[in-house]
Protein backbone atom coordinates (compact mmCIF):
# COMPACT_ATOMS: atom_id res chain seq x y z
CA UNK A 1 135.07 -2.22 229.90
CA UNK A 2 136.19 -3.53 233.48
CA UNK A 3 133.41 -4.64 235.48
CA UNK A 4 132.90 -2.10 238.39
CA UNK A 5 135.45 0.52 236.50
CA UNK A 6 134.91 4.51 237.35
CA UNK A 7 135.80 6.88 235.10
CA UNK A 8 137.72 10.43 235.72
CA UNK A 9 136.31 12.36 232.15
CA UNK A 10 133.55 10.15 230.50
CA UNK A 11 133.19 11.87 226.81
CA UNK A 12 129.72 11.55 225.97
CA UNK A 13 129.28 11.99 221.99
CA UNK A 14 126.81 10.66 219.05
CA UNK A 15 129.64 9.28 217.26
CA UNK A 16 132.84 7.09 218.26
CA UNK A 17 135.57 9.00 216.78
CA UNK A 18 138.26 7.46 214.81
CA UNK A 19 141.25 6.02 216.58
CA UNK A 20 143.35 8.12 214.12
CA UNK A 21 142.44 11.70 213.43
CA UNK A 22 143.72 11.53 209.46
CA UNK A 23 140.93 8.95 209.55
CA UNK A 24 138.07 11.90 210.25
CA UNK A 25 135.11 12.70 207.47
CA UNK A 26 134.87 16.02 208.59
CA UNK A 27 136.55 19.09 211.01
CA UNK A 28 134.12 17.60 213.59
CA UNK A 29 134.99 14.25 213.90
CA UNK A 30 139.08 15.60 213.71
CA UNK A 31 137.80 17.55 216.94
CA UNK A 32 136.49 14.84 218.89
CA UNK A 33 139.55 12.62 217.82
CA UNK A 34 141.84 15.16 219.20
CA UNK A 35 139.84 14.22 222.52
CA UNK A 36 141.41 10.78 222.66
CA UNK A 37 144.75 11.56 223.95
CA UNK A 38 142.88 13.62 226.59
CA UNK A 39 140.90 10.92 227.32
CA UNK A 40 143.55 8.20 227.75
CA UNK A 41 145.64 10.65 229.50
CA UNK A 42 142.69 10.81 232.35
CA UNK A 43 141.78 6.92 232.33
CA UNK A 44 137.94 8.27 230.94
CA UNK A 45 135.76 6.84 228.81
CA UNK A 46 133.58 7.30 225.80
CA UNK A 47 129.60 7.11 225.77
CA UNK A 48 128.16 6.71 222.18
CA UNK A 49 125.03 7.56 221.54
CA UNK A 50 124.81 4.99 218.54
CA UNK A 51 125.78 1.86 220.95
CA UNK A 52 128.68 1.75 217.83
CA UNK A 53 132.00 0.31 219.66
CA UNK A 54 133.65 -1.76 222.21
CA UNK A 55 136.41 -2.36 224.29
CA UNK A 56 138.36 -1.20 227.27
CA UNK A 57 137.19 2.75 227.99
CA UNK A 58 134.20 2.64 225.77
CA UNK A 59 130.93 2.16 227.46
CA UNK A 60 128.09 -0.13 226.71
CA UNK A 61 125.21 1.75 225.13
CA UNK A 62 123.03 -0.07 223.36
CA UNK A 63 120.41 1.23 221.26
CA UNK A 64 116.95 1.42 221.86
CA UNK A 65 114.57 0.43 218.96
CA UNK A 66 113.84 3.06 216.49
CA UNK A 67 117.27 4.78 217.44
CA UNK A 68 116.96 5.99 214.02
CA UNK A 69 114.25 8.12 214.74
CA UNK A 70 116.56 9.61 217.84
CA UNK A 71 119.26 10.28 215.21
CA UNK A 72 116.97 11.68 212.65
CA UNK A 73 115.69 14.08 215.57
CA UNK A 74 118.94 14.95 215.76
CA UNK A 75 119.44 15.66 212.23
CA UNK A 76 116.13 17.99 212.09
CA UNK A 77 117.27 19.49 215.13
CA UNK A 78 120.66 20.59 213.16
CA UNK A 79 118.86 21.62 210.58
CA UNK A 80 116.18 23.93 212.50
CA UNK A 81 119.46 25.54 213.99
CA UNK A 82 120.66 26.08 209.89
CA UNK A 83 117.08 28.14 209.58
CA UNK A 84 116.13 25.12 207.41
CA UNK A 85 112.94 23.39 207.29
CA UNK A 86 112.46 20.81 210.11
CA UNK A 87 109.34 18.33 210.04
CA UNK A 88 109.47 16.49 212.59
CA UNK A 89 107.63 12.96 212.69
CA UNK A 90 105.39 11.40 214.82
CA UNK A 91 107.04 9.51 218.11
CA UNK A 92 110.57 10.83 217.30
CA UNK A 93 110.72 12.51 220.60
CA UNK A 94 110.27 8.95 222.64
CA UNK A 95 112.69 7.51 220.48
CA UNK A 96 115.40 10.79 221.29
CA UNK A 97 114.38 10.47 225.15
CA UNK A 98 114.96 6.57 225.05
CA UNK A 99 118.82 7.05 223.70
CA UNK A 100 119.42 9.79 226.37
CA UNK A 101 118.03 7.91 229.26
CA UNK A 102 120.23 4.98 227.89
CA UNK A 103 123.29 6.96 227.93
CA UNK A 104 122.77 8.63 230.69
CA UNK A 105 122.45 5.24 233.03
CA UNK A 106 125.77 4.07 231.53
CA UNK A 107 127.42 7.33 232.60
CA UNK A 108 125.93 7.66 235.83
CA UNK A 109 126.96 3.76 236.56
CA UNK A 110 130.39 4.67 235.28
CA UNK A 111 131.55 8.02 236.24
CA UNK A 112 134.30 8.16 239.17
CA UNK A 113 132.80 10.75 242.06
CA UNK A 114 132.97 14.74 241.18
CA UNK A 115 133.99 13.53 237.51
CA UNK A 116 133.68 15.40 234.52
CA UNK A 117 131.53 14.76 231.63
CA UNK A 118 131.52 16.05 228.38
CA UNK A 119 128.05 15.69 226.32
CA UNK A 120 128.42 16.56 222.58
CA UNK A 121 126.09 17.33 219.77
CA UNK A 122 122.14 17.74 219.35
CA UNK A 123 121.28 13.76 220.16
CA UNK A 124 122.48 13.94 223.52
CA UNK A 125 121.01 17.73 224.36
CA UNK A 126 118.89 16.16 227.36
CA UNK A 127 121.71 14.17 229.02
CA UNK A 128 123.05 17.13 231.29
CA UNK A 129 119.49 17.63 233.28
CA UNK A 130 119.67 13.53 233.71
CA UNK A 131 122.98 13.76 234.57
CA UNK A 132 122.51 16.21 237.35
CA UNK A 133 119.64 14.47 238.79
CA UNK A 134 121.17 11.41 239.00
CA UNK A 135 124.42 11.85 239.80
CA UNK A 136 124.91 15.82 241.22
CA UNK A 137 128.26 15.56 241.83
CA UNK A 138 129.08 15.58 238.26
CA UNK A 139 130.57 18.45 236.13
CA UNK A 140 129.18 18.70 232.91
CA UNK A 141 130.24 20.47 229.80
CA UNK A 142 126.69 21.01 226.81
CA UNK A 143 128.71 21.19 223.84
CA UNK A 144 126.73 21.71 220.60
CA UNK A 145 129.39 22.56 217.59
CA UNK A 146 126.16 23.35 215.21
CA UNK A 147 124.87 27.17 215.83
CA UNK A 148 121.85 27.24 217.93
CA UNK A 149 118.48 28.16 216.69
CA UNK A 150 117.11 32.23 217.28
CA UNK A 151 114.33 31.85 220.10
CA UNK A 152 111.13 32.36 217.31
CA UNK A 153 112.39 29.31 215.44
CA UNK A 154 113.46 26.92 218.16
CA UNK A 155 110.36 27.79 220.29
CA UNK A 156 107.86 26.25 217.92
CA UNK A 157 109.09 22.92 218.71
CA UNK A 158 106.46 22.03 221.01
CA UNK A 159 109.48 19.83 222.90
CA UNK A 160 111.35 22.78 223.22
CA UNK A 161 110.84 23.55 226.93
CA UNK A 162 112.10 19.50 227.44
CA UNK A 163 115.26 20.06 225.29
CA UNK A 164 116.72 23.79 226.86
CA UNK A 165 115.84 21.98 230.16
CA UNK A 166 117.66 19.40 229.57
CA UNK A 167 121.08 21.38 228.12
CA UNK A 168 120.37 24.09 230.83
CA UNK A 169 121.72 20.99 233.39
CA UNK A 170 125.22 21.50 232.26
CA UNK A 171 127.97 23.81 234.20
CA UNK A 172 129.62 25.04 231.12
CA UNK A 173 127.43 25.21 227.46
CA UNK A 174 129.69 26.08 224.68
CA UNK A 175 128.81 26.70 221.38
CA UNK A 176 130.23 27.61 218.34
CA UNK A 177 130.10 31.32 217.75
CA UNK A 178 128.54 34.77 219.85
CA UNK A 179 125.25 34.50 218.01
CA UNK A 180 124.47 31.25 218.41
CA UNK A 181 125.00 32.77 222.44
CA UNK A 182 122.98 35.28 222.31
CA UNK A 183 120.11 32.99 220.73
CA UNK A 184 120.17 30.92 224.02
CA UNK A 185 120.25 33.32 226.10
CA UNK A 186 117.02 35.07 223.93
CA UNK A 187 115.39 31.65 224.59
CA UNK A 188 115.89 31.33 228.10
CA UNK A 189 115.45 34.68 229.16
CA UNK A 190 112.31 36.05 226.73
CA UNK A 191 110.90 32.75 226.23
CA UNK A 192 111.36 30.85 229.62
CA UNK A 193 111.90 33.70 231.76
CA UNK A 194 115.23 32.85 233.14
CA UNK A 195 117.37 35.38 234.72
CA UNK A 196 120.42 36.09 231.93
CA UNK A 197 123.26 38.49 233.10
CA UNK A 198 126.56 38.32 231.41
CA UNK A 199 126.35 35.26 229.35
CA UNK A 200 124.93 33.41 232.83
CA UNK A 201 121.29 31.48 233.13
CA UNK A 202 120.08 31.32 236.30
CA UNK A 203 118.55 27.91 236.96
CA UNK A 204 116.69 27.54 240.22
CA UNK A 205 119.79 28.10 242.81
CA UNK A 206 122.69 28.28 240.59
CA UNK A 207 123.88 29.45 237.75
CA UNK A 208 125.60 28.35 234.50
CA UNK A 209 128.16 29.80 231.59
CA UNK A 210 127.44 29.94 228.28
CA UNK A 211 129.82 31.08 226.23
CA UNK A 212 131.07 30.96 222.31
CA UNK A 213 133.84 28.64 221.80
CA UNK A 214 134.40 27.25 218.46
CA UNK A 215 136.25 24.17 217.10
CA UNK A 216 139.52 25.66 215.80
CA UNK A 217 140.49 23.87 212.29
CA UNK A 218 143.10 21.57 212.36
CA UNK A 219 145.57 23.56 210.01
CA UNK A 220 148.63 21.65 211.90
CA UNK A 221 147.29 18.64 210.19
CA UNK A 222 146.48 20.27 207.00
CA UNK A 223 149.90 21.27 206.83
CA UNK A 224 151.61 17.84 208.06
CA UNK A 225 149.09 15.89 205.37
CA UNK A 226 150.14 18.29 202.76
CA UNK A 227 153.74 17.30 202.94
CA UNK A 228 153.05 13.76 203.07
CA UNK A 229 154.31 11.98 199.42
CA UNK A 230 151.68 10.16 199.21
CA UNK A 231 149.21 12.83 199.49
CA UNK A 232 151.15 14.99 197.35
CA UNK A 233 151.26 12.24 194.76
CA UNK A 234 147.30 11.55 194.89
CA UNK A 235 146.88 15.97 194.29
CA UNK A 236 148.78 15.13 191.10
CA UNK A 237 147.16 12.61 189.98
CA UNK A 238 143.34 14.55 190.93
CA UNK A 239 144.78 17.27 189.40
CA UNK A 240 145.78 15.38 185.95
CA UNK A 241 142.37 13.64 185.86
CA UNK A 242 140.38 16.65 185.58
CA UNK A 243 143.00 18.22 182.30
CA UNK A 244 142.31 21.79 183.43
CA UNK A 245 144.73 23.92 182.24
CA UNK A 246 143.95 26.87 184.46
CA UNK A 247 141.92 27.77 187.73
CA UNK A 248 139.93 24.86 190.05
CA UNK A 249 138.14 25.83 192.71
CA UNK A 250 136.93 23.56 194.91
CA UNK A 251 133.82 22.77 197.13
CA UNK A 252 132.97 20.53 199.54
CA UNK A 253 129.71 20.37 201.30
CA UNK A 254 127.49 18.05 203.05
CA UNK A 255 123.59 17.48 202.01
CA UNK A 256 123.19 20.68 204.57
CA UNK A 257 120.90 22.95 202.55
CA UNK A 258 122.94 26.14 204.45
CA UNK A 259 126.20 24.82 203.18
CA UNK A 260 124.89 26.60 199.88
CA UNK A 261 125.93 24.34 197.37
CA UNK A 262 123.13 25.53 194.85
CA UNK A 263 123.62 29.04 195.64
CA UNK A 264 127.37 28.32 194.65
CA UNK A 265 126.23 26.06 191.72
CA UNK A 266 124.46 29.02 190.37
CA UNK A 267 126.75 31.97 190.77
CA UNK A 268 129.14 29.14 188.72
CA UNK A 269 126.84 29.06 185.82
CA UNK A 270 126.12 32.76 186.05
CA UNK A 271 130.26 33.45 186.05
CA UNK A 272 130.45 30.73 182.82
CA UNK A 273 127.41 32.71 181.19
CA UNK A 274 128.88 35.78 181.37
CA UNK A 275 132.80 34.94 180.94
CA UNK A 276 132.32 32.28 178.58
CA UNK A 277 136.33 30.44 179.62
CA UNK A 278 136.89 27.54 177.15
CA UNK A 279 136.36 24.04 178.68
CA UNK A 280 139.52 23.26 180.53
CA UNK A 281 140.04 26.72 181.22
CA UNK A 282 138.24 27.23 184.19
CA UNK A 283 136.51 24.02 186.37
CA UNK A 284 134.66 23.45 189.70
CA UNK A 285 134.96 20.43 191.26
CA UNK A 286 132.36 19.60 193.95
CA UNK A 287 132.94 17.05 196.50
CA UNK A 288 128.81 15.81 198.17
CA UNK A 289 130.18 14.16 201.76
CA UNK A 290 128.18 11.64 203.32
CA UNK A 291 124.34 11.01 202.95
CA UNK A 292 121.31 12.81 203.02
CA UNK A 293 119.92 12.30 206.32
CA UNK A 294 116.33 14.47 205.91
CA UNK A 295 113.55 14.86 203.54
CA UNK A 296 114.75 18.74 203.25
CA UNK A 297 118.44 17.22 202.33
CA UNK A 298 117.13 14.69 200.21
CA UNK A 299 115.21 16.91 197.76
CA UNK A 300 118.39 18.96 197.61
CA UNK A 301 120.48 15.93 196.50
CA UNK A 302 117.81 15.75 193.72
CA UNK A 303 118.04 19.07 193.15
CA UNK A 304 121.75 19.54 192.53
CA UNK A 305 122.03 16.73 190.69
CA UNK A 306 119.93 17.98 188.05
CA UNK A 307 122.00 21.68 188.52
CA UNK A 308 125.05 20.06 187.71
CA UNK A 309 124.16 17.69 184.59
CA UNK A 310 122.31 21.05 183.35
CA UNK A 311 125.05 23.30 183.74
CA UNK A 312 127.76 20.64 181.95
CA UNK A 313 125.33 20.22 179.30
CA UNK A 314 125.00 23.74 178.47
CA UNK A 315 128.86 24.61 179.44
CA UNK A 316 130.77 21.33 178.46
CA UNK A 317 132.83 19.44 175.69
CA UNK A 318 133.05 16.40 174.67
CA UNK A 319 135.75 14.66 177.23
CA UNK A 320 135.73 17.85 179.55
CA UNK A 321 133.23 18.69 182.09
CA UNK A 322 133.31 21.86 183.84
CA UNK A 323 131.46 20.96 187.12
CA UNK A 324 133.09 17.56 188.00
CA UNK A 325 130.96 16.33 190.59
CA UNK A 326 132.08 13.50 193.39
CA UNK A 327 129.95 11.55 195.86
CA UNK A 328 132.48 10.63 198.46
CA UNK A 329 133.58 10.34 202.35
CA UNK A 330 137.23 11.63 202.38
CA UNK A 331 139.13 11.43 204.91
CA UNK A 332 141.94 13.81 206.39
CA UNK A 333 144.45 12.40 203.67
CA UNK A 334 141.69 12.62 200.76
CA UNK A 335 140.87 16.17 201.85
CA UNK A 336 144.84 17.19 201.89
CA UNK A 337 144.79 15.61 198.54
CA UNK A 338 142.09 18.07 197.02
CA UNK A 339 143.27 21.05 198.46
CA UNK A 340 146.41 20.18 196.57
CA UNK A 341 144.73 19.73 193.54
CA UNK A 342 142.99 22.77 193.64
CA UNK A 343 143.93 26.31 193.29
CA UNK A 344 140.82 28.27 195.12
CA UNK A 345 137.75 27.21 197.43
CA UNK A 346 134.25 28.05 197.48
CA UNK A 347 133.27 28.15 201.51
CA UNK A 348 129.97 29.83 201.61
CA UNK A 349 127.46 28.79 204.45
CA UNK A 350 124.43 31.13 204.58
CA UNK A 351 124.19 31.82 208.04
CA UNK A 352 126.82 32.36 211.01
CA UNK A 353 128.85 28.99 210.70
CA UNK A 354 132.58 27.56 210.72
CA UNK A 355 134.86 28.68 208.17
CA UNK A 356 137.32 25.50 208.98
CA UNK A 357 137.94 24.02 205.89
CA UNK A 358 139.27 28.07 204.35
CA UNK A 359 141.62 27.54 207.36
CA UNK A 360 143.03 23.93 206.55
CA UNK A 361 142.86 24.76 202.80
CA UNK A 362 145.17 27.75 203.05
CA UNK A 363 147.57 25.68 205.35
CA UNK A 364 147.72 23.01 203.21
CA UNK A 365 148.67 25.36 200.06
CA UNK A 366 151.11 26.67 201.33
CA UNK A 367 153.43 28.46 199.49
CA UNK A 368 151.38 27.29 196.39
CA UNK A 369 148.72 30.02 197.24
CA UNK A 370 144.62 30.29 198.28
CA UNK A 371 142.20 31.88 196.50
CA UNK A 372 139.15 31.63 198.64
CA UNK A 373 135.64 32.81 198.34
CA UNK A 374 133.71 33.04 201.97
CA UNK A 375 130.55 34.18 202.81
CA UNK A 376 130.03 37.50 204.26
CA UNK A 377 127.41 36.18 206.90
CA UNK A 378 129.60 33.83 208.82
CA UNK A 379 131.11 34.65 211.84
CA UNK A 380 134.69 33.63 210.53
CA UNK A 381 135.44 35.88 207.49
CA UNK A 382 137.46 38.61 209.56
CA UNK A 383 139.70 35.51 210.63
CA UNK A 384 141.10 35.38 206.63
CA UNK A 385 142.90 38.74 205.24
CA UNK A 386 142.40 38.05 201.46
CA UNK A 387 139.59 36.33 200.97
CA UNK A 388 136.63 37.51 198.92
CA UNK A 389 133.51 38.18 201.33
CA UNK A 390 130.11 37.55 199.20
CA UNK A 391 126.53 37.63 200.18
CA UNK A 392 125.78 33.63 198.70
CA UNK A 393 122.24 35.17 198.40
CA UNK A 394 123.48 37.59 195.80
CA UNK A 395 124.22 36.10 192.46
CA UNK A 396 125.83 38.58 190.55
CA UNK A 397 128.01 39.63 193.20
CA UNK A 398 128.99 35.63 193.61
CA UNK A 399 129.92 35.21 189.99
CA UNK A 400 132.28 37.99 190.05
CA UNK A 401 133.76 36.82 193.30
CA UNK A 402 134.18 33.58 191.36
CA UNK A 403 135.38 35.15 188.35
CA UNK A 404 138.26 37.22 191.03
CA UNK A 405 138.97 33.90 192.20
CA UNK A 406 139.46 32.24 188.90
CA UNK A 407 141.86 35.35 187.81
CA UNK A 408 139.56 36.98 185.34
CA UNK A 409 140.37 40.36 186.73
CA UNK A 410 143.78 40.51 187.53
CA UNK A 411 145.75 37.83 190.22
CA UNK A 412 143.65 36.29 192.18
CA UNK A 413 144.01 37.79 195.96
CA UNK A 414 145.77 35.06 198.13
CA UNK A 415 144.20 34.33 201.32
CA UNK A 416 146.48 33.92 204.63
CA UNK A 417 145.39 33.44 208.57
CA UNK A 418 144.59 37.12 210.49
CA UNK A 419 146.40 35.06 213.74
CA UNK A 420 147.91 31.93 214.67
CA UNK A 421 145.51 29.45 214.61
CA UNK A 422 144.77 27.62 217.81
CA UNK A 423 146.08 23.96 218.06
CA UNK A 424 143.23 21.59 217.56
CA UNK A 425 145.01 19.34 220.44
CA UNK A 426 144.39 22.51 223.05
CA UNK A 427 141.14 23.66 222.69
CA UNK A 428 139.34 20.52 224.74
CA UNK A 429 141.38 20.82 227.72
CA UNK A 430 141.02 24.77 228.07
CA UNK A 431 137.41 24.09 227.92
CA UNK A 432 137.45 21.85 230.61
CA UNK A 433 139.46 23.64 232.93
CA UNK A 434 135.82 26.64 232.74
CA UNK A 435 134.13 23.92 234.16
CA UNK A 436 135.45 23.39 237.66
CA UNK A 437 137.57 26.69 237.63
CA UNK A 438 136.72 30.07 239.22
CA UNK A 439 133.39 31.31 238.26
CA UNK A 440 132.15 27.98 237.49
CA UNK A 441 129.07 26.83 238.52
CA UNK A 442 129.44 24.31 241.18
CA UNK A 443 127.04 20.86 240.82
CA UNK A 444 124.02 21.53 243.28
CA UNK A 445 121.59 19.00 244.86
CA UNK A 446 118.48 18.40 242.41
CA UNK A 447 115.38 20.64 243.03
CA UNK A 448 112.70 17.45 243.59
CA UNK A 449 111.50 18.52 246.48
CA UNK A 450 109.89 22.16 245.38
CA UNK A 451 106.50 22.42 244.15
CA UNK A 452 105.41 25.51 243.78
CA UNK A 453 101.51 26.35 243.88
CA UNK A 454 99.23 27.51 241.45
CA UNK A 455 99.14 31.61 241.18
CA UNK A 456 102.49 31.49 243.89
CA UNK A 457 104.78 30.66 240.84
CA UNK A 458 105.49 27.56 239.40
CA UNK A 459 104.11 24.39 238.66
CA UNK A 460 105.50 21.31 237.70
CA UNK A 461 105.19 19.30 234.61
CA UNK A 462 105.95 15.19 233.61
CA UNK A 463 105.60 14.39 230.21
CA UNK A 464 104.35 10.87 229.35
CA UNK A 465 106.50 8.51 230.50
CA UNK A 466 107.97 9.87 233.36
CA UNK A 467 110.78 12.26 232.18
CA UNK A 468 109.98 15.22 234.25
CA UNK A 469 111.02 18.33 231.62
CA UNK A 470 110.27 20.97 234.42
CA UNK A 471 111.56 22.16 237.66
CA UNK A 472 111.85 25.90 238.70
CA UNK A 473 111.46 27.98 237.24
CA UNK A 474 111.17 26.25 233.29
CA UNK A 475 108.29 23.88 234.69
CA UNK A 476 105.79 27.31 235.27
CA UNK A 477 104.85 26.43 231.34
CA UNK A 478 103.34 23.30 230.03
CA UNK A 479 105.49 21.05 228.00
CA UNK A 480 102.89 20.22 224.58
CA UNK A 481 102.72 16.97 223.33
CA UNK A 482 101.83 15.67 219.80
């Protein structure tokens, strides 16, 4: 980075995306890649949390010690907001407030005057209040693409007061579907008794959007990737491996206990109990992305490990498994490759979520055909004519959806788009156009100088070590320590 350098759009993320989108691990990192040419095309800059990369337009963040605490924090916060358990250790809040207060110097020393800044993801969910105290002429977009806890859950975080004050400093907050909206709002207006009207907070003297604005897949890319030889060639050659002579349906999941890999993993031994196909006739072949990053992800790893070597003992042959299980990170190319190789998909999160991967897997088939099974309780499954709707909860009703996919009762139903799918490369700059466009909330001076008294209002708060959470009107209720 050029000494003295300001910066138009500073993207603010906990992750450096890759310099080529086909190099992505998941829909999310494809997202933020698409960012890049948006970037460039504004001379901004990127602010990783992780201190990860260098070079001209990336800015110096370096980690605090423990940052693996912060990005833990993270993790359980993503997790709390997937109704999954969330313990939270000792000091991991210091640790969370250190990273943000890191970022949030570089972008303050960096940004260009009445720049924009975007702040992504849960490990960066206090930068916008820092932001707007230290630099107010900044425009800043909260952009969580993980659903967003209901008030009863996220409020028992005792730092829960610090972390909506700090995303309630943003212009624009987007997030990924209407519930996750509406739990905000809950939180703000029942919990912290904001004033909500319309999908706005009102925050001392102005006001904010929220609003539900999810990351589109990237089926253009499925599609290109697909026609690739190369990626055609590796399908065939997955394909071959596996000697399945009829239906593979395919799953790929994180550690993410609401990605429901076990509830899948069981309606699969339930449909091989009852239909009894010959090895080879029917297969599943489950892809585990990435690492477990919590003790609640962890014991699942352990747990579907031991699912899948029981099921292919009980269900197997000699030389043919029937749940072929991979550890992997693939990339845009490997993913292209799989959808290839198989002829249906099991995408079944157990709460609203993204239904991406049905989207890119149907655009890469093609002409071939999708078969895909999608959970009922995701905010997606009117978005894909065709597709079997199941409760993931519900067993039996999952083993016959898997037994529809697999052809068992008749051709399996092919799965196509309700609309057009959005362009991945168009759904950043719309976003940024809310935040200094009519109706958006213009960057006000900071509120240090009220202090309300005692039984007039409100009060104000610091937590230890400075980092004042309140401010009217979230400061009239005491942030809890540990």
């Amino acid at each position: 980075m050029s000494r003295g350098r300001r910066y138009g759009l500073v993207v603010a993320a906990d992750r450096l995306p890759a310099a080529d989108p086909d190099d992505s691990r998941d829909h999310v990192d494809a997202a933020l890649a698409s960012l890049r040419p948006l970037v460039a095309a504004s001379a901004g800059a990127w602010a990783p949390a992780g201190g990860v990369g260098s070079g001209d337009g990336v800015l110096g963040v370096n980690p605090p010690a423990r940052a693996d605490a912060a990005a833990l924090g993270a993790s359980l916060l993503r997790s709390l907001c997937h109704h999954q358990p969330a313990d939270f250790p000792n000091g991991w809040f210091e640790s969370y407030l250190a990273v943000n207060r890191r970022v949030a110097a570089a972008v303050a020393a960096s940004a260009a005057a009445s720049a924009t800044v975007w702040t992504h993801g849960h490990q960066l969910q206090l930068l916008p209040r820092m932001l707007r105290r230290m630099r107010p002429d900044l425009a800043v977009v909260g952009h969580l693409h993980s659903t967003f806890a209901p008030a009863e859950s996220f409020a028992r975080l005792p730092e829960h007061r610090a972390l909506l004050s700090g995303l309630l400093g943003a212009d624009v907050i987007a997030l990924p579907h209407q519930r996750a909206v509406d739990n905000l709002l809950d939180l703000a207006e029942r919990v912290h008794g904001l004033p909500v009207r319309d999908g706005r907070i009102t925050v001392g003297h102005r006001g904010l959007r929220v609003l539900a604005y999810p990351l589109p897949a990237d089926t253009a890319g499925a599609r290109r990737l697909a026609l690739l030889p190369p990626v055609r060639a590796a399908g065939g050659r997955i394909r071959e491996a596996m000697r399945v002579s009829g239906t593979v349906l395919l799953s790929v999941a994180g550690w993410d206990p609401a990605d429901a890999v076990e509830q899948r993993l069981h309606a699969f031994e339930r449909f091989l109990a009852e239909h009894r196909p010959a090895p080879g006739e029917v297969a599943l072949l489950h892809v585990a992305c990435g690492n477990p990053r919590t003790p609640a992800e962890d014991a699942q790893r352990e747990r579907v490990d031991r699912l899948i070597a029981k099921i292919n003992g009980t269900h197997a042959s000699v030389g043919q498994a029937v749940v072929h299980y991979v550890r992997a990170e693939p990339d845009r190319r490997d993913l292209a490759a799989l959808y290839l190789a198989c002829d249906g998909m099991l995408v079944t999160p157990t709460h609203h979520g993204t239904v991406a991967s049905a989207h890119e897997f149907i655009a890469a088939r093609g002409e071939l055909g999708a078969s895909v099974v999608v959970s009922e309780l995701t905010s997606g499954v009117t978005d894909l004519p065709g597709a079997i709707a199941v409760n993931p909860h519900d067993t039996g009703a999952f083993a016959d959806a898997i037994a529809t996919a697999a052809g068992r009762y008749g051709p399996a139903p092919r799965a196509r788009h309700a609309d057009r799918p959005s362009p991945l490369d168009s759904w950043a700059g719309h976003l940024l156009t809310l935040v200094r466009g009519p109706g958006a909330a213009a960057p006000s001076t900071p509120d240090r100088r009220i202090r309300w008294l005692p039984g007039g209002g409100h009060t104000r708060h610091t937590r230890p070590g400075g980092y004042e959470v309140g401010g009217p009107p979230l400061a009239a209720r005491r942030v809890s320590g540990r």
